[in-house]
Protein backbone atom coordinates (compact mmCIF):
# COMPACT_ATOMS: atom_id res chain seq x y z
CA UNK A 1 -14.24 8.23 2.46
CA UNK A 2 -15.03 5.40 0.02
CA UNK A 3 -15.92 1.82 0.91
CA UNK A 4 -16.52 -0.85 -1.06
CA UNK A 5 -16.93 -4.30 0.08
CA UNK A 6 -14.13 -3.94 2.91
CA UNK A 7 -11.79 -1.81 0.98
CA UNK A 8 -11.66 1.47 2.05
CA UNK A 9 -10.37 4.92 0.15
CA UNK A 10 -9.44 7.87 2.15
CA UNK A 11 -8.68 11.05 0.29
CA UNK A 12 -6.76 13.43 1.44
CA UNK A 13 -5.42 11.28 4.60
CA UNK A 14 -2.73 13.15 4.46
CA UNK A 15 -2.83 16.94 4.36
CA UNK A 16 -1.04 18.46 1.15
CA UNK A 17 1.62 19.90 3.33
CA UNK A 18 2.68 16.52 4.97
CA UNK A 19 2.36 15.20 1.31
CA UNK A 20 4.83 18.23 0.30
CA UNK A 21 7.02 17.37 3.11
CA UNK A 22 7.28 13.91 2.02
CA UNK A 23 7.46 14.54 -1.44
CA UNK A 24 10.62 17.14 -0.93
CA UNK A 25 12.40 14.74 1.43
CA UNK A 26 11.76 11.61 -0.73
CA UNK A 27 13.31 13.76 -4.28
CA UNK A 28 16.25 13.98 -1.79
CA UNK A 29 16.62 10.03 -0.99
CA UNK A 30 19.28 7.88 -3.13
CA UNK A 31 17.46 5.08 -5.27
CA UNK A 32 18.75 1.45 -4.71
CA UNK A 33 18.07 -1.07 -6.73
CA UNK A 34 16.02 -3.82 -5.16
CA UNK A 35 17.20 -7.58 -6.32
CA UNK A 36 13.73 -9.32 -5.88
CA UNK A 37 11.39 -10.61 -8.51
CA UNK A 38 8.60 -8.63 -7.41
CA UNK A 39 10.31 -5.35 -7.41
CA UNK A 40 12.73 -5.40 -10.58
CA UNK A 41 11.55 -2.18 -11.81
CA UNK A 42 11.32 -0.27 -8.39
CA UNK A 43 14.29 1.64 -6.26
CA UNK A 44 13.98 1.43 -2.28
CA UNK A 45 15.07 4.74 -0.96
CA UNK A 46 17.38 5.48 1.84
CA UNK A 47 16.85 6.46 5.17
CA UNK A 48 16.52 10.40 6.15
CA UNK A 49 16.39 12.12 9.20
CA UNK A 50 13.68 14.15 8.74
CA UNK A 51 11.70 10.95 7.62
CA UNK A 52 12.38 8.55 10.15
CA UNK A 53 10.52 10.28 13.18
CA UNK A 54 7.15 11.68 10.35
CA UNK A 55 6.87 7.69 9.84
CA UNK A 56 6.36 7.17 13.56
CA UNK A 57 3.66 9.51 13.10
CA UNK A 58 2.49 8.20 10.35
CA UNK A 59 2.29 4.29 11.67
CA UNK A 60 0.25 5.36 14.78
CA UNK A 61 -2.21 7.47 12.62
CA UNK A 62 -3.14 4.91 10.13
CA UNK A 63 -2.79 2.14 13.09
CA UNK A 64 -5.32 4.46 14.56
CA UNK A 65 -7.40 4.75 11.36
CA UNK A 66 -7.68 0.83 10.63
CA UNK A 67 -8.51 -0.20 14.47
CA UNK A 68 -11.21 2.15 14.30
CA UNK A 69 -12.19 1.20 10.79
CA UNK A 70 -11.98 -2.97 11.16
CA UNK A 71 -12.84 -3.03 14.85
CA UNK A 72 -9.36 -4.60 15.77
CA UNK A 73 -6.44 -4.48 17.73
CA UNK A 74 -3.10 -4.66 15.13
CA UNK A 75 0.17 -4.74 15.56
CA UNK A 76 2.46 -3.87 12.78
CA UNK A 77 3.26 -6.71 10.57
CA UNK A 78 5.79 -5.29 8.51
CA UNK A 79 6.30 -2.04 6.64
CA UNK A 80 7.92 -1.92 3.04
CA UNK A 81 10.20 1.21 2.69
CA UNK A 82 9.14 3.72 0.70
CA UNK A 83 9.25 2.28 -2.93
CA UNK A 84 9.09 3.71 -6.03
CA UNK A 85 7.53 2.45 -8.76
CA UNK A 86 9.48 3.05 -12.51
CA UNK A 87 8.40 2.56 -15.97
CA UNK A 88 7.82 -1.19 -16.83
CA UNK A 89 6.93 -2.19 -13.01
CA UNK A 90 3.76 -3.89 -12.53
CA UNK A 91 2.24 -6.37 -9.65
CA UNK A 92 0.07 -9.49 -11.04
CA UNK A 93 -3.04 -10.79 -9.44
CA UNK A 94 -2.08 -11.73 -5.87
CA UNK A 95 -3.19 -12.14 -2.38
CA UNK A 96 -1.39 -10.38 0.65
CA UNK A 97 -1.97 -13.46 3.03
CA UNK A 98 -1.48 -15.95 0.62
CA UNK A 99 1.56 -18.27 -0.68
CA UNK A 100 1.46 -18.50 -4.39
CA UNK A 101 1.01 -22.21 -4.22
CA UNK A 102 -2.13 -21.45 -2.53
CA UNK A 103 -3.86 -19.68 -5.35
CA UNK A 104 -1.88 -21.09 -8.50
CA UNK A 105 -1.92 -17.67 -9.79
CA UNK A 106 1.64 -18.42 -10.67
CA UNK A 107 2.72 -14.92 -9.22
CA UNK A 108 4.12 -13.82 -6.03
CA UNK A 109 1.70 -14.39 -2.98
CA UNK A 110 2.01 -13.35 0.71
CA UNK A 111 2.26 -13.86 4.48
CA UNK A 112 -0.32 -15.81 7.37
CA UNK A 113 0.18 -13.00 9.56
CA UNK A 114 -0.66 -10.78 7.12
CA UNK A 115 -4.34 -9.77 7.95
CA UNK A 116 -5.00 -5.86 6.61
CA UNK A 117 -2.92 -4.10 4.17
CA UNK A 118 -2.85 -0.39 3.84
CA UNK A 119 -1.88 1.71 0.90
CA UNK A 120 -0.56 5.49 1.12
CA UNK A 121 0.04 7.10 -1.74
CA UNK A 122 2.78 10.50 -2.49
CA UNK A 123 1.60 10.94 -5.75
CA UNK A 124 -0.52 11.43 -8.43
CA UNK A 125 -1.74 9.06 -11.38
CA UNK A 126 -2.37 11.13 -14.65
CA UNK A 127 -0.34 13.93 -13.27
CA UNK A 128 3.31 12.74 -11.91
CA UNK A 129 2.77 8.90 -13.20
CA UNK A 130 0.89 7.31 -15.98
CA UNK A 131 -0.35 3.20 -15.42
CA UNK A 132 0.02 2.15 -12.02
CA UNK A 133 -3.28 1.72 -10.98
CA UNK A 134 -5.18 -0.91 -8.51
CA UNK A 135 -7.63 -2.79 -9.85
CA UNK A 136 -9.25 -5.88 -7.53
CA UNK A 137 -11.53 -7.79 -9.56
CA UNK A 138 -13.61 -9.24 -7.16
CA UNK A 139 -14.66 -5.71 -5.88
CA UNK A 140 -15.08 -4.55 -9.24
CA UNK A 141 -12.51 -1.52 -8.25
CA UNK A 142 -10.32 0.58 -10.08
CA UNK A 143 -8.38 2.78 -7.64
CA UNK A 144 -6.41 5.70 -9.42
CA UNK A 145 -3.57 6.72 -6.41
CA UNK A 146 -3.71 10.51 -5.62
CA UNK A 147 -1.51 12.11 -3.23
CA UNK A 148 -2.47 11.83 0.52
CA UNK A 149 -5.11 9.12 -0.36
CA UNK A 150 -5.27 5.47 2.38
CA UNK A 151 -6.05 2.69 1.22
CA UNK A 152 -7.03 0.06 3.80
CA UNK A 153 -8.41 -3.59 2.90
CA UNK A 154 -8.42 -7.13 4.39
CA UNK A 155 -5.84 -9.66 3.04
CA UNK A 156 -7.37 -12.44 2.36
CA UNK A 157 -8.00 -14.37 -1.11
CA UNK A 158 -11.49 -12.34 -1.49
CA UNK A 159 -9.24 -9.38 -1.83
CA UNK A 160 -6.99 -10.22 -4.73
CA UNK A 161 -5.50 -7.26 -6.37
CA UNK A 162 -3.36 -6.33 -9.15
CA UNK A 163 -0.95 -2.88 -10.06
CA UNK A 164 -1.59 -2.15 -14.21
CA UNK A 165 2.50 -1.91 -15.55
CA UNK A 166 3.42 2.43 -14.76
CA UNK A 167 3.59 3.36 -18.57
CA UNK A 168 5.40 6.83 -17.73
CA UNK A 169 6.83 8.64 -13.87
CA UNK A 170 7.11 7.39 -11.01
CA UNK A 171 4.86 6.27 -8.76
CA UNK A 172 5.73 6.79 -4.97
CA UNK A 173 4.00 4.83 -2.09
CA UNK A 174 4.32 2.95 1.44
CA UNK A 175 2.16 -0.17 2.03
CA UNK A 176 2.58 -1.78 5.53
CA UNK A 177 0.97 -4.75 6.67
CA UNK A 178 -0.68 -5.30 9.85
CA UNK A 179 -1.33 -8.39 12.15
CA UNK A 180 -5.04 -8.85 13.83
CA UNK A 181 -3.90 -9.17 17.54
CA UNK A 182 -7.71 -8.86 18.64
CA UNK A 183 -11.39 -8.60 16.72
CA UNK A 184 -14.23 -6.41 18.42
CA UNK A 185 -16.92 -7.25 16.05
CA UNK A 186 -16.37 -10.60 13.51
CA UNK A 187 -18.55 -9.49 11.13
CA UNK A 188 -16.18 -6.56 9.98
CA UNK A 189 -14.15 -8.35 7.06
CA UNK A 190 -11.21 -9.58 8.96
C-alpha cells in the first residue's frame, strides 16, 4: 500500500483471478454510448448476471477498506457503471465535491455529498491501454492504473485530479463515491 497525502494506492486489491473474472465477463458486456459531456469518448456496459452479485462483494470490501482506512462510517454515494475509457477520452482538472462554478476550472465539477472517491482499476496502462493516467497536482502524483489496484482519496478541492487523454486501448474501471455518515478521528483527511 501507497499513501501519499490522503490518497491511497492498493495493489493488487483485487486478486488476478477476480480481475480475470471481471475482465472475461466485462469483454462479454454490450458498449452503449453515453450522451454526457464528460464521457463522449467512453461506452457504459450492460448489466450481467454473473456481475451483478461480484459487485455486492465488491462494494462491501472496499466500503470495508475506506472505513478502516479514513476512520469513517460511509454510505454509498453513488457508483458509476463500469466505464470504459476509448481513444481520445480524457478528464480535466476537477474536484469530486465540487460544482465547476466553485473552482472556475471551466470543466466538469462534482457533488456536496460526495466526500471519498475510490478508484478500481481492470486493466493495465502500458500493456492493454496507452494515456489514461491520474495525475493530482497538488500531491505531486502520477498514478499509472494496473489491474486489481484501489485507489481511495478524499474529495475535496485539495484533491483535484486529472485523467491524461487514452492515446491507444481501452481503459476499464469503476469509481464509486461515498458519503461520510460518521468521522472517528478528524484529523484523517475527510
Amino acid at each position: 500500500m501507497k499513501e501519499r497525502d490522503g490518497v491511497v494506492v492498493v495493489p493488487d486489491f483485487l486478486a488476478p483471478d477476480t480481475v480475470a473474472l471481471f475482465t472475461e465477463e466485462i469483454s462479454k458486456l454490450p458498449r452503449h454510448d453515453i450522451e454526457d459531456h464528460l464521457y463522449d469518448k467512453c461506452v457504459q456496459m450492460g448489466e450481467s448476471d454473473v456481475l451483478s452479485p461480484l459487485m455486492g462483494d465488491l462494494r462491501s470490501n472496499v466500503k470495508e477498506f475506506i472505513e478502516d482506512y479514513y476512520s469513517c462510517v460511509v454510505g454509498h454515494e453513488e457508483l458509476a457503471s463500469l466505464v470504459s475509457g476509448l481513444p481520445g477520452w480524457e478528464l480535466q482538472l476537477h474536484a469530486d465535491t465540487l460544482q465547476d462554478t466553485a473552482l472556475n476550472l471551466g470543466t466538469y465539477g462534482g457533488y456536496p455529498s460526495r466526500d471519498i472517491s475510490t478508484l478500481l482499476y481492470f486493466n493495465d496502462h502500458g500493456t492493454d491501454f496507452t494515456g489514461g493516467d491520474l495525475f493530482m497536482p497538488n500531491q505531486d502524483l502520477f498514478i499509472f492504473p494496473k489491474a486489481g489496484t484501489l485507489v481511495a482519496f478524499p474529495t475535496s478541492e485539495k484533491y483535484l485530479h486529472q485523467v491524461a487523454k487514452i492515446q491507444s486501448g481501452e481503459r476499464l474501471n469503476i469509481t464509486t463515491f461515498w458519503h461520510v455518515l460518521e468521522r472517528f478521528d478528524s484529523t484523517r483527511y475527510v
